[in-house]
N, C-alpha and C. Protein backbone atom coordinates (compact mmCIF):
# COMPACT_ATOMS: atom_id res chain seq x y z
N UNK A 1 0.85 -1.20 0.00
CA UNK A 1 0.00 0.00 0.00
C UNK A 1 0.88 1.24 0.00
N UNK A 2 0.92 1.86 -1.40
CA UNK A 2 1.85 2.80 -1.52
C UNK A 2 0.65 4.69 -0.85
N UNK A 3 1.67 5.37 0.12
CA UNK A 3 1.26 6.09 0.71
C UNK A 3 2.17 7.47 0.88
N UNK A 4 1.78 8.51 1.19
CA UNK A 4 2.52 9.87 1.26
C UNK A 4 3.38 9.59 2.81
N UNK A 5 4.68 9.75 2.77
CA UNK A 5 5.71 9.91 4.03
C UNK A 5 6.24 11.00 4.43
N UNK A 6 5.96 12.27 3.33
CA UNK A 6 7.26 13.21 3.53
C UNK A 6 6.39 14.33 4.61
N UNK A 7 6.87 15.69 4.15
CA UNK A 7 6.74 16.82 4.95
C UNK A 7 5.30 17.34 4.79
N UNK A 8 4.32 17.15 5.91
CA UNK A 8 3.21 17.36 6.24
C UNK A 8 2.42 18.93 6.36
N UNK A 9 2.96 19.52 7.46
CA UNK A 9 2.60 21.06 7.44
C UNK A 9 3.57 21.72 6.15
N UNK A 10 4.69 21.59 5.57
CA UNK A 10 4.92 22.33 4.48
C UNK A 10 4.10 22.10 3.24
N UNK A 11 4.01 20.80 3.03
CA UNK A 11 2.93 21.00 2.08
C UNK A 11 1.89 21.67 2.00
N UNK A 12 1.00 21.60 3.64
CA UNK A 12 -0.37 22.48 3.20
C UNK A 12 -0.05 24.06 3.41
N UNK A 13 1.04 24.51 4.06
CA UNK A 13 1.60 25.66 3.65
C UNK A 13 1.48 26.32 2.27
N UNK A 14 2.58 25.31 1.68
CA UNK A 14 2.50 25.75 -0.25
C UNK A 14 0.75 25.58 -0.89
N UNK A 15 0.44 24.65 -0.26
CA UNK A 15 -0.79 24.78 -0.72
C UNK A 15 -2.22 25.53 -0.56
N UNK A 16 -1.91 26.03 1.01
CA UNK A 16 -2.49 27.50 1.08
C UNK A 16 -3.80 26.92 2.09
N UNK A 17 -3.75 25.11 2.66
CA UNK A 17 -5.20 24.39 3.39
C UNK A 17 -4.50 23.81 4.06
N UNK A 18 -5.34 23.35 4.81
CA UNK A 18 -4.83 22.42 6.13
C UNK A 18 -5.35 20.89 5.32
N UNK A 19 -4.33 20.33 4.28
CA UNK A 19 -4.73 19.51 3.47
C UNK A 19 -4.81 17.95 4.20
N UNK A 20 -4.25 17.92 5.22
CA UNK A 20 -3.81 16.60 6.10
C UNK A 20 -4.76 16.53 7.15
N UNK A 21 -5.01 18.23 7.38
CA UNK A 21 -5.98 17.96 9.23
C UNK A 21 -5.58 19.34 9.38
N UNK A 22 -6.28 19.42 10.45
CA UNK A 22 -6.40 21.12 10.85
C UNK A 22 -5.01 20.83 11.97
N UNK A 23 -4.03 22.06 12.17
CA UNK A 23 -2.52 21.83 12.41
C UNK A 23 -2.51 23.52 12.97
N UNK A 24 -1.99 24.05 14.59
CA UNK A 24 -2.10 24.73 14.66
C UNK A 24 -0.84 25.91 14.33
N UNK A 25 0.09 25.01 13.71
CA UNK A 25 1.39 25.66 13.00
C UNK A 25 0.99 26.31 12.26
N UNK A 26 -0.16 25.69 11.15
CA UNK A 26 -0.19 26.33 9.59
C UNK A 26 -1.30 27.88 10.10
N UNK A 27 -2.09 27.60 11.14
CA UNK A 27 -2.85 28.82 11.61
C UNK A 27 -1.81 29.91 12.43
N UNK A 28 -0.09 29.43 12.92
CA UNK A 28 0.33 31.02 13.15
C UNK A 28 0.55 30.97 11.99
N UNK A 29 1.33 30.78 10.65
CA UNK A 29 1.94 30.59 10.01
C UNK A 29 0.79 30.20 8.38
N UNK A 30 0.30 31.22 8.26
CA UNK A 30 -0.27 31.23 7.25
C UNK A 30 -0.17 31.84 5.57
N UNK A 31 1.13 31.31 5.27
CA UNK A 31 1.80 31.97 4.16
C UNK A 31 2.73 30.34 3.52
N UNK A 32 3.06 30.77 2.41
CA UNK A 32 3.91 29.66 2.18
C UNK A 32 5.47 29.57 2.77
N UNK A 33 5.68 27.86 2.71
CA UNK A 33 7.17 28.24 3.38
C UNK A 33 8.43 28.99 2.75
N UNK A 34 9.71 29.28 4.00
CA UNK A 34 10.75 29.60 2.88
C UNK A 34 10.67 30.67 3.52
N UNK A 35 11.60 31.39 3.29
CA UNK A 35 12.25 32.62 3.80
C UNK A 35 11.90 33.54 3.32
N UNK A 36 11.19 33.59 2.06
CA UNK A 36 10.04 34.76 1.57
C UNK A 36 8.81 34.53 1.35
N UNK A 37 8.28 33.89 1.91
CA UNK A 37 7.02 33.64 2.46
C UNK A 37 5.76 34.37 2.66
N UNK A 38 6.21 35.06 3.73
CA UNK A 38 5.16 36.20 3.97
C UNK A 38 5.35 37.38 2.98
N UNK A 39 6.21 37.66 2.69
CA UNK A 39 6.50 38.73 1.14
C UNK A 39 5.86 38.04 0.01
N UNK A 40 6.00 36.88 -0.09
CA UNK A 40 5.62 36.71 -1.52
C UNK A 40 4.07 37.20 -2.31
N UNK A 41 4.69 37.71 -3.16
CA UNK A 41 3.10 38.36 -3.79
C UNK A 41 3.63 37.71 -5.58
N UNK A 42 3.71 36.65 -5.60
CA UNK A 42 4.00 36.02 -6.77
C UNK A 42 2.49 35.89 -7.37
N UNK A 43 2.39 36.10 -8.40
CA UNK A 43 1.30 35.70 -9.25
C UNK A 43 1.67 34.17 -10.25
N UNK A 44 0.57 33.53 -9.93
CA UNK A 44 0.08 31.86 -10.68
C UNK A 44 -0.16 32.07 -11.85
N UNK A 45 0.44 31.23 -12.60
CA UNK A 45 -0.38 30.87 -14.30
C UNK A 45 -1.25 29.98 -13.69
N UNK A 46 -2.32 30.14 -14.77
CA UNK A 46 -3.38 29.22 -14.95
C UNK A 46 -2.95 27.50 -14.98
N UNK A 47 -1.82 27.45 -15.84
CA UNK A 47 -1.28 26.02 -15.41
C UNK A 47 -0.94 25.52 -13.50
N UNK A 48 -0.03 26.69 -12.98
CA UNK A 48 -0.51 26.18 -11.70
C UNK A 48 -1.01 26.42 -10.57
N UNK A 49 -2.25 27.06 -11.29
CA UNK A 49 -3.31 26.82 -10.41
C UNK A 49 -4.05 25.53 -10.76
N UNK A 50 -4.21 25.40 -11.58
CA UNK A 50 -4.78 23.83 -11.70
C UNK A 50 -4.04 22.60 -11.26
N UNK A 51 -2.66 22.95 -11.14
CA UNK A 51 -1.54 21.72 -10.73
C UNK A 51 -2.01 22.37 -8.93
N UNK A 52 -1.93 23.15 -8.29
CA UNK A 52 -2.17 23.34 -6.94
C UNK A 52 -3.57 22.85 -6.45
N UNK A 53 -4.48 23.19 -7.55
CA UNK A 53 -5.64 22.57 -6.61
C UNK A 53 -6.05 20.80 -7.16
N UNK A 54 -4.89 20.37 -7.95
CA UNK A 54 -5.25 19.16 -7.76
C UNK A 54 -4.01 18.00 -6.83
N UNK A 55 -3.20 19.30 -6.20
CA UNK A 55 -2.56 18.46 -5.34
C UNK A 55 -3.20 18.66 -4.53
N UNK A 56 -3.73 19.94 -3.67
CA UNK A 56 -4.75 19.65 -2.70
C UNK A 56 -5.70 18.81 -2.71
N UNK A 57 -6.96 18.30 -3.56
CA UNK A 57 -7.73 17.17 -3.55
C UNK A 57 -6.61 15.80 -3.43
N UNK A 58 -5.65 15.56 -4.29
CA UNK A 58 -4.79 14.37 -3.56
C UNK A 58 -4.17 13.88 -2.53
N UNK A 59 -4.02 14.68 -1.68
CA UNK A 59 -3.02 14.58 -0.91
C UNK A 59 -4.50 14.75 0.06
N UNK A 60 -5.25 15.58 -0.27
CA UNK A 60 -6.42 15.10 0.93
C UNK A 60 -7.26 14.11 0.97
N UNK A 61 -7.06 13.61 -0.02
CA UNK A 61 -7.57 12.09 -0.18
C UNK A 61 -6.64 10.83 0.15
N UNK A 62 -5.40 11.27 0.04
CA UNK A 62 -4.14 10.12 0.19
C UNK A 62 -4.17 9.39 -1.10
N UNK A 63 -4.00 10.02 -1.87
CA UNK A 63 -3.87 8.93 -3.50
C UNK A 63 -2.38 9.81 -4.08
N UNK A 64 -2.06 8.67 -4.67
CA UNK A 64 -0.65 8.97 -5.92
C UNK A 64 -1.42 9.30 -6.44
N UNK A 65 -0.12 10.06 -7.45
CA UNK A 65 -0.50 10.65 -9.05
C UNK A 65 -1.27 9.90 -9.78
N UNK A 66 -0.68 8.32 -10.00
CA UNK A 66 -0.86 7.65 -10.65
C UNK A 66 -2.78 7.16 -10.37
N UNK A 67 -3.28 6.85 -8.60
CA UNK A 67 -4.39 6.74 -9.03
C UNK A 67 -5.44 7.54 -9.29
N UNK A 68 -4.87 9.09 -8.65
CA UNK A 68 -5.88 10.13 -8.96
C UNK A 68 -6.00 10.76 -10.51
N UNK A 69 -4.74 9.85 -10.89
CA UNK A 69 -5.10 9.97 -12.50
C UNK A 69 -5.85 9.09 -13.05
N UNK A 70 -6.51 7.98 -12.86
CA UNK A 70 -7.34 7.29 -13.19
C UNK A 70 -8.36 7.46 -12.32
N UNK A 71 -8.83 8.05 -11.41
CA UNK A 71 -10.34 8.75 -10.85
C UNK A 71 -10.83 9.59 -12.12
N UNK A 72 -9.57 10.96 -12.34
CA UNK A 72 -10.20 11.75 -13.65
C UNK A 72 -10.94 10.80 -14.10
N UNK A 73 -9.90 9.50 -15.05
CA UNK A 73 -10.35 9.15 -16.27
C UNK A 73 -11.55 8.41 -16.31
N UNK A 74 -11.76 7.72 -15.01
CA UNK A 74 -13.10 6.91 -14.47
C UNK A 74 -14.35 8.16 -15.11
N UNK A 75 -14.02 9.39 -14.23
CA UNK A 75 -14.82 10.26 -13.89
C UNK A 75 -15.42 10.51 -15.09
N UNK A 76 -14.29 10.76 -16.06
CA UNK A 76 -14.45 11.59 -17.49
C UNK A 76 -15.20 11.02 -18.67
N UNK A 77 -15.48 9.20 -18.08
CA UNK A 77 -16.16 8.12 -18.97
C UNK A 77 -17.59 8.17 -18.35
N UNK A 78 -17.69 9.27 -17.44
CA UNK A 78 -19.68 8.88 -16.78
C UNK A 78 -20.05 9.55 -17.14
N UNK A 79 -21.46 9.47 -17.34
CA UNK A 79 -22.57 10.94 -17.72
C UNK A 79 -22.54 11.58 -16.54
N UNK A 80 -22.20 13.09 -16.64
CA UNK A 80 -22.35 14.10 -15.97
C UNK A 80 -21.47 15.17 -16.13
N UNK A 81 -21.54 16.20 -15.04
CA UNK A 81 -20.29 16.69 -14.90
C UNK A 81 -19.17 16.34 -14.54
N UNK A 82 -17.78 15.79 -15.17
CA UNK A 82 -17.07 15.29 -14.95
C UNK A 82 -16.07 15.75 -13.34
N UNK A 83 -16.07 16.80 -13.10
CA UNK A 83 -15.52 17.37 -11.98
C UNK A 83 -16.47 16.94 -10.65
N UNK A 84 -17.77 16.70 -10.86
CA UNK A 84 -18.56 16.39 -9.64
C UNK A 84 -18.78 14.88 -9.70
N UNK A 85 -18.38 13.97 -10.43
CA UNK A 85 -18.22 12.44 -10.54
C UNK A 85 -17.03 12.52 -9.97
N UNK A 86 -15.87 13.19 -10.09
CA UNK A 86 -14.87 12.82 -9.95
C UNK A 86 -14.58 12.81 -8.49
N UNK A 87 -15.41 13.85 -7.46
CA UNK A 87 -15.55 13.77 -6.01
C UNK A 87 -16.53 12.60 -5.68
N UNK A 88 -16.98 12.32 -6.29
CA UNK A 88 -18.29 11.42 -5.80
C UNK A 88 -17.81 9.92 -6.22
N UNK A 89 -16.81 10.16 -6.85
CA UNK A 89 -15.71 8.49 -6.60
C UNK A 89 -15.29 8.58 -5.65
N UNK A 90 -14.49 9.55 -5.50
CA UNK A 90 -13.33 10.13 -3.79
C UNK A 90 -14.15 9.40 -2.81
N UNK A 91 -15.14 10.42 -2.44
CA UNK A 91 -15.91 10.06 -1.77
C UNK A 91 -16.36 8.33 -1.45
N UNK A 92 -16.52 8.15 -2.78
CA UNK A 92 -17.82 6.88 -2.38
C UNK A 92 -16.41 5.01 -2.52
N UNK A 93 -14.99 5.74 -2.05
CA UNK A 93 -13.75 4.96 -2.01
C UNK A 93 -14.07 3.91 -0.63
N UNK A 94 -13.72 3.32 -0.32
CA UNK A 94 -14.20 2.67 1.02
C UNK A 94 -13.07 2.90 2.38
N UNK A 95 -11.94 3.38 1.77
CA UNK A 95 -11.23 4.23 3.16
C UNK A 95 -11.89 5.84 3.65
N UNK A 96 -12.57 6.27 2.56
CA UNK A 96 -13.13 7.71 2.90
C UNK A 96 -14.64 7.25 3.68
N UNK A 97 -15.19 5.84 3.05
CA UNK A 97 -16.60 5.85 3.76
C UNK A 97 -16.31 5.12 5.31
N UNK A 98 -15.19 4.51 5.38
CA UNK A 98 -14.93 4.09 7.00
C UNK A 98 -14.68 5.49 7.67
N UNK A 99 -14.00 6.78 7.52
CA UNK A 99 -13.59 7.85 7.95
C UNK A 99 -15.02 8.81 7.77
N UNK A 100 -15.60 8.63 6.98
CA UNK A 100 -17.04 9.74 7.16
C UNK A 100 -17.89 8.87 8.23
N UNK A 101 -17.86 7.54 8.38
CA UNK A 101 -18.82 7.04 9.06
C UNK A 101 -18.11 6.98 10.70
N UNK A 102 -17.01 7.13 10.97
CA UNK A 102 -16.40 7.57 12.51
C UNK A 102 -15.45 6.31 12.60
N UNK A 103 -15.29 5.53 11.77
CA UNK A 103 -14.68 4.08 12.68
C UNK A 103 -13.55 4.57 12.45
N UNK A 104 -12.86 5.72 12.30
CA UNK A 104 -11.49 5.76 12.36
C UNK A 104 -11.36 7.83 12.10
N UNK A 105 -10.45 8.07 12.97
CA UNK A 105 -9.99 9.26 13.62
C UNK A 105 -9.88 9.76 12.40
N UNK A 106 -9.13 9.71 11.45
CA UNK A 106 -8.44 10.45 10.21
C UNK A 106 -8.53 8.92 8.65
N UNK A 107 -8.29 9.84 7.55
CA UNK A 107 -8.08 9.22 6.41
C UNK A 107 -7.03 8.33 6.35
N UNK A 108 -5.92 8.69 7.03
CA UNK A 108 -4.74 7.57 6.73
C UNK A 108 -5.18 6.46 7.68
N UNK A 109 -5.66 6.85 8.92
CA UNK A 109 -6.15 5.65 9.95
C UNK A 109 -6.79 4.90 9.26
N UNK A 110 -7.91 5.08 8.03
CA UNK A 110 -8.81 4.58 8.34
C UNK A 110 -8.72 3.76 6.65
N UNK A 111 -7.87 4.22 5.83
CA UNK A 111 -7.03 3.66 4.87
C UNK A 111 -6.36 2.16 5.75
N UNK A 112 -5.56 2.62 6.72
CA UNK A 112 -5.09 1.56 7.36
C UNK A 112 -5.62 0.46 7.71
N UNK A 113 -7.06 0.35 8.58
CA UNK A 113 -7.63 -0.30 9.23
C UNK A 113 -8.28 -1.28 8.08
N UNK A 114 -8.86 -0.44 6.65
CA UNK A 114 -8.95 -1.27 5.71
C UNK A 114 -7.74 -2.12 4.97
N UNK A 115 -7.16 -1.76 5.16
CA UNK A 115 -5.92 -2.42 4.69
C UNK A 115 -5.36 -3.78 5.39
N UNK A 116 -5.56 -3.82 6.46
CA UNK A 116 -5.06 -4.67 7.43
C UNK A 116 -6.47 -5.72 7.86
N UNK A 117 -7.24 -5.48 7.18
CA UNK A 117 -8.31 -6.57 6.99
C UNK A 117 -9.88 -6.61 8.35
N UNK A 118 -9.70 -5.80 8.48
CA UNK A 118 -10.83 -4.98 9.78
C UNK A 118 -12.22 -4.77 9.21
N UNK A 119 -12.06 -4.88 7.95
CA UNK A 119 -13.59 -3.88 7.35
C UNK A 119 -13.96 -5.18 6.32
N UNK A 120 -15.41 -5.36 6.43
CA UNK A 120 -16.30 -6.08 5.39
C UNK A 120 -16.81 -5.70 4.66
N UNK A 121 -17.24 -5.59 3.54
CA UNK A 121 -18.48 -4.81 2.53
C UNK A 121 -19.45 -6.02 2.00
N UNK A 122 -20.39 -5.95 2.14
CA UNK A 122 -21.84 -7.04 2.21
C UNK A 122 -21.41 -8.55 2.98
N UNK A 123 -20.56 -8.34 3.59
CA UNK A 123 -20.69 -9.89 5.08
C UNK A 123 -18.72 -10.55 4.06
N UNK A 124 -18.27 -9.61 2.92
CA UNK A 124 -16.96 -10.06 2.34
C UNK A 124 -16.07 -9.22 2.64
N UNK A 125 -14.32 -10.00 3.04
CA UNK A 125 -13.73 -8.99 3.35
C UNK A 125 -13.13 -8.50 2.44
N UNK A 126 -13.11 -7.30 2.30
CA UNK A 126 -12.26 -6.19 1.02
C UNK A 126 -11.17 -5.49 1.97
N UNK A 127 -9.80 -5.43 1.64
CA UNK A 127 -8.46 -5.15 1.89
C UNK A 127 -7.77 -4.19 0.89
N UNK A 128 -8.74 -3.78 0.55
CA UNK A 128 -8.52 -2.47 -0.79
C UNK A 128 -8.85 -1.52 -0.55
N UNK A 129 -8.24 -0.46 0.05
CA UNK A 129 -8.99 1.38 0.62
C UNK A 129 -9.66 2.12 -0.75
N UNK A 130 -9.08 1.43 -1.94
CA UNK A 130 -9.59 1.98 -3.11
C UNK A 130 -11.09 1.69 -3.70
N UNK A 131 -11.57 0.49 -3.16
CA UNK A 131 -12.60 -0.20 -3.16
C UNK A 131 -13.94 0.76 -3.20
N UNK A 132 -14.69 0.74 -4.42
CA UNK A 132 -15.66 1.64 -5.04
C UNK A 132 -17.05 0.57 -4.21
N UNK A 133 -17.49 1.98 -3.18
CA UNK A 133 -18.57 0.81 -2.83
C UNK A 133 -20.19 2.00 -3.01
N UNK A 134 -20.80 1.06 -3.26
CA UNK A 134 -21.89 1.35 -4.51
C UNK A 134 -23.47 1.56 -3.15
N UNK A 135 -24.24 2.04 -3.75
CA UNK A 135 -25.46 2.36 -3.28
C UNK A 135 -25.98 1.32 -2.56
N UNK A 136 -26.49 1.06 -1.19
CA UNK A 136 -27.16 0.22 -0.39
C UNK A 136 -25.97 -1.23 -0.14
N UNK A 137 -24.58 -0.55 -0.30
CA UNK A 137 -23.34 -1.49 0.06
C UNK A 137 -23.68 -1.48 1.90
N UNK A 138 -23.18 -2.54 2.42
CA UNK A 138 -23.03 -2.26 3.84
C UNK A 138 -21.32 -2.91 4.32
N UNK A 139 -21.29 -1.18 4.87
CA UNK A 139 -19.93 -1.91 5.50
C UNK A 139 -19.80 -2.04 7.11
N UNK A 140 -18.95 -3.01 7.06
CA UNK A 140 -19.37 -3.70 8.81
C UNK A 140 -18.02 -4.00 9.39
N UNK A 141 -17.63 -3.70 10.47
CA UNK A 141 -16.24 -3.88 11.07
C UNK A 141 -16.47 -5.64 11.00
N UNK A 142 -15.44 -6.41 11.04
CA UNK A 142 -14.64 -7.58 11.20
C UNK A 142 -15.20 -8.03 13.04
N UNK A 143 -16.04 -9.24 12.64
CA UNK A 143 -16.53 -9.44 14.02
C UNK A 143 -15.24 -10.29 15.08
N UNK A 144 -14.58 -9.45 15.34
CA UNK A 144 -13.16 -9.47 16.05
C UNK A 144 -13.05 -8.79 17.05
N UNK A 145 -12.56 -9.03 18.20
CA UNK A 145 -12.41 -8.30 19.36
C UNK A 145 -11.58 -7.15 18.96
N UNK A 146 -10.53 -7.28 18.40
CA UNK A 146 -9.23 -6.73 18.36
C UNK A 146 -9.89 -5.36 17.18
N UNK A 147 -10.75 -5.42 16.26
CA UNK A 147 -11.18 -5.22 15.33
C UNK A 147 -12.18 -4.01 15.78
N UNK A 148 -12.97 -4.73 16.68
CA UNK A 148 -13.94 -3.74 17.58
C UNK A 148 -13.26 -2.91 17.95
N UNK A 149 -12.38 -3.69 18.83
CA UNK A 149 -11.72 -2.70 19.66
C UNK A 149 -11.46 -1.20 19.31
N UNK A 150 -10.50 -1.37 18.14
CA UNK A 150 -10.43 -0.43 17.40
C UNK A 150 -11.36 0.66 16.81
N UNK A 151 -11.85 0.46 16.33
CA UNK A 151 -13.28 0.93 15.49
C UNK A 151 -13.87 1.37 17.05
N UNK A 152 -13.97 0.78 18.21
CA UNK A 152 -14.70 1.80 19.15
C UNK A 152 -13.77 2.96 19.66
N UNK A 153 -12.79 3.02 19.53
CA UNK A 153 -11.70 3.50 19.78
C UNK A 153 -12.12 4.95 18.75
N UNK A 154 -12.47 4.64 17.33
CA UNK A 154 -12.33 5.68 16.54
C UNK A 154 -13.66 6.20 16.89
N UNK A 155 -14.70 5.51 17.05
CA UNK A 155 -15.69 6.41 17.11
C UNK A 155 -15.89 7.11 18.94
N UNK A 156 -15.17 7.02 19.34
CA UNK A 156 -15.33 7.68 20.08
C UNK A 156 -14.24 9.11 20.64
N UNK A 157 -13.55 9.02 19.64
CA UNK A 157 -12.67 10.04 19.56
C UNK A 157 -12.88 11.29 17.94
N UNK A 158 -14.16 10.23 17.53
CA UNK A 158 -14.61 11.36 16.53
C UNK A 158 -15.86 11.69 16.61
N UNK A 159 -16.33 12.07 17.81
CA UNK A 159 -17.59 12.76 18.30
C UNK A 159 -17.90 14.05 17.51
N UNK A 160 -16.86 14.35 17.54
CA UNK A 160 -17.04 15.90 17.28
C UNK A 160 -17.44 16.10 15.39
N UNK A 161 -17.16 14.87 14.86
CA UNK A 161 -17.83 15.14 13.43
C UNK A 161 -19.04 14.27 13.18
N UNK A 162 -19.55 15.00 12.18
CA UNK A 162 -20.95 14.33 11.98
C UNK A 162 -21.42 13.82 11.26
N UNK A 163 -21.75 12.89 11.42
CA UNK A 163 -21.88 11.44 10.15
C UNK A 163 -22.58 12.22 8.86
N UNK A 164 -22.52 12.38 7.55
CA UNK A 164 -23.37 12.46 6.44
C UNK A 164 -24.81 12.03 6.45
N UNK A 165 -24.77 12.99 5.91
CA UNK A 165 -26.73 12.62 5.91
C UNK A 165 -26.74 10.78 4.46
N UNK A 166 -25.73 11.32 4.02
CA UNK A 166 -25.97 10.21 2.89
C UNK A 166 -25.45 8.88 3.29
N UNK A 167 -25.06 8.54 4.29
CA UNK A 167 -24.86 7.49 5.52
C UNK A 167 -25.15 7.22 6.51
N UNK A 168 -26.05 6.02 6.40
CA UNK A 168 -26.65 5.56 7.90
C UNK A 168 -25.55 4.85 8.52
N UNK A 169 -25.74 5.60 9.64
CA UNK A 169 -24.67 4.56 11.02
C UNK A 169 -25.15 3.57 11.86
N UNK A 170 -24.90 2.62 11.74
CA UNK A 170 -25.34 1.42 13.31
C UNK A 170 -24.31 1.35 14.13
N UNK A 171 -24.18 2.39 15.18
CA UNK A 171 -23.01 2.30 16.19
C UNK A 171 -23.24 0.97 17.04
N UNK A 172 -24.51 0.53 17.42
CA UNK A 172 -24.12 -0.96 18.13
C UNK A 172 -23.94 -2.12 17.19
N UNK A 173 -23.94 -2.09 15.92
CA UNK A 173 -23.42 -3.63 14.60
C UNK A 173 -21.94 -2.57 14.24
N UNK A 174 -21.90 -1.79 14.54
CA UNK A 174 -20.87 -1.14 13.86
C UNK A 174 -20.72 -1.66 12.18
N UNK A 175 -21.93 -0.58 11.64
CA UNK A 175 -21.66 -0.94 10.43
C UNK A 175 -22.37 0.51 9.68
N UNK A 176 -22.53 0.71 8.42
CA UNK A 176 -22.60 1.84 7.93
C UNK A 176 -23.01 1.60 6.41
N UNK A 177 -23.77 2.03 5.99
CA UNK A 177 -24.64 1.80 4.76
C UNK A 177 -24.62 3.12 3.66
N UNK A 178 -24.42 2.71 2.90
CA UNK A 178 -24.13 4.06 1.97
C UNK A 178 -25.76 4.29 0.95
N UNK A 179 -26.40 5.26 1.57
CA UNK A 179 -27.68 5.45 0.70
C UNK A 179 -27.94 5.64 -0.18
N UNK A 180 -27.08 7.14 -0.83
CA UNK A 180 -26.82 7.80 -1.58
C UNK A 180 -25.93 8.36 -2.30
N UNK A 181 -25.69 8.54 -3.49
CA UNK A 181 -24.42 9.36 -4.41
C UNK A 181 -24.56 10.88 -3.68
N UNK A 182 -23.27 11.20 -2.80
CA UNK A 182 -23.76 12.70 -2.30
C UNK A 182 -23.34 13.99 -3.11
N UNK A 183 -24.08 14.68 -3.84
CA UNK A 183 -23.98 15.71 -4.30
C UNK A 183 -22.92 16.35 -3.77
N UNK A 184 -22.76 17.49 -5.07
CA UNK A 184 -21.26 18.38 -4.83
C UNK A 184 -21.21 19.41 -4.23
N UNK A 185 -22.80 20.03 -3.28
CA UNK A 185 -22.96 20.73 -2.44
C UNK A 185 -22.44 19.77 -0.98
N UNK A 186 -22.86 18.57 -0.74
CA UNK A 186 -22.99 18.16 -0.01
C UNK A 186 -21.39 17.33 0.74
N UNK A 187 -20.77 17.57 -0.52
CA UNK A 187 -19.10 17.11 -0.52
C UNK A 187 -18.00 18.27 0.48
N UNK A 188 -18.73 19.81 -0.86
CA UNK A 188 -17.83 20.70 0.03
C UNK A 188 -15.91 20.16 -0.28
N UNK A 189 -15.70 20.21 -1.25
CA UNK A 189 -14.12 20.23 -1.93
C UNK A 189 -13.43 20.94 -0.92
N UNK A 190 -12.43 20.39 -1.02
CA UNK A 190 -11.24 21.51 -0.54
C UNK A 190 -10.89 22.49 -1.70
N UNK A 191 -11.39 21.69 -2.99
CA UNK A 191 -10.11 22.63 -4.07
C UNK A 191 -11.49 22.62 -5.32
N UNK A 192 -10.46 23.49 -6.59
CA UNK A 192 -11.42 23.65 -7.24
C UNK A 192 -11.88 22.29 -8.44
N UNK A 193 -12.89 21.82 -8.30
CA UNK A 193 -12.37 20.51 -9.42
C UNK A 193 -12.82 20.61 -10.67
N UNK A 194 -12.77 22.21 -11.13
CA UNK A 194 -13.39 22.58 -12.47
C UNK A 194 -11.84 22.49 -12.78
N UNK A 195 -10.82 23.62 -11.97
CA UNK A 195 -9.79 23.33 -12.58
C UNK A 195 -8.51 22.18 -12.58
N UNK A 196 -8.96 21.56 -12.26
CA UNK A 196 -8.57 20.09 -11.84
C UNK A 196 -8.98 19.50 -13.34
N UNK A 197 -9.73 19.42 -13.81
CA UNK A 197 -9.98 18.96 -14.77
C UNK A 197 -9.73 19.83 -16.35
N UNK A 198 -9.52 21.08 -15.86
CA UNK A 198 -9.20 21.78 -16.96
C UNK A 198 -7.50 21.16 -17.12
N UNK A 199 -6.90 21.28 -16.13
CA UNK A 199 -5.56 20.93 -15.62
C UNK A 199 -4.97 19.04 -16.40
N UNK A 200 -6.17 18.39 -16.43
CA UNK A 200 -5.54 17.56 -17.28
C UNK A 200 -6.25 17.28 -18.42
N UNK A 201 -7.07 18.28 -18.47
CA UNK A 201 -7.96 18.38 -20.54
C UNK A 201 -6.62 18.94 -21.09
N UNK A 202 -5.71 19.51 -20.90
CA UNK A 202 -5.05 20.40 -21.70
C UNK A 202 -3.89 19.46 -22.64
């Protein structure tokens, strides 16, 4: 499971978001890094601004180049708007629906926990965080002590966020049902994904 290792708050520095998690460095320190930083009044080409806001959607999703380049292309083969399919894959990934539904603190946690064989989707185990799980899927922690354990662990240290309306929770089966494709109001991007997609039409 290939994953991001390097420098955390500089990145969402250059990138201008708290792309990893809210970090109270990047709130004194709200400029990019580097020793001209707070001076800089550099102006963006249009090329990268579209390369900036599609490293922000990656890196807040935890995907390589390589697979958030095949989300586009998924995206770009469905009827619709291709920029609002392309969140509504993100989204509907099965490490992002263990992390919207609470069983795990953060995205990389919860990447993890699927990875390491904790999570079921319809009573089968899937070990793939990439794993596209589809309308009236149910996902269910691993009826495991060690498994529970965990997963109670996350939901109770993520009180403070609030499950999607487009996901039902069963905190006593610990399991979580995906109702709906959630709209691109209802996503709320970090970045822009019009130019995200202008960014690799070109």
């Amino acid at each position: 499971m290939s994953r991001y290792t390097g420098p955390r708050v500089r990145i969402s520095r250059r990138l201008g978001v708290p792309v990893f998690g809210p970090s109270k460095y990047i709130e004194r320190r709200p400029y990019p890094p580097g020793a001209h930083g707070p001076k800089s009044r550099r102006k963006h080409t249009d090329y990268a601004v579209g390369l900036m806001e599609k490293q922000k959607l990656r890196f807040f999703y935890g995907l390589q180049e390589r697979q958030f380049r095949n989300v586009y292309e998924r995206a770009l083969r469905m009827r619709g708007v291709t920029g609002e399919k392309m969140l509504q894959i993100l989204e509907a990934r099965l490490d992002n629906m263990v992390y919207q539904a609470g069983f795990a603190l953060t995205r990389p946690a919860a990447r993890q926990l699927v990875a390491h064989g904790h999570v079921r989707v319809n009573g089968r185990k899937v070990s793939v965080p990439s794993f596209f799980v589809k309308v009236n899927d149910v996902v269910q922690v691993k009826n495991h002590v060690a498994s529970k354990t965990i997963v109670q662990k996350g939901l109770e240290s993520s009180t403070s966020r609030s499950v999607p309306d487009w996901i039902r929770l069963n905190r006593e089966e610990l399991s979580a049902v995906l109702l709906r494709v959630p709209s691109r109001d209802e996503i709320q991007p970090i970045a822009n994904e019009q130019a995200i997609v202008e960014f690799y039409s070109r």
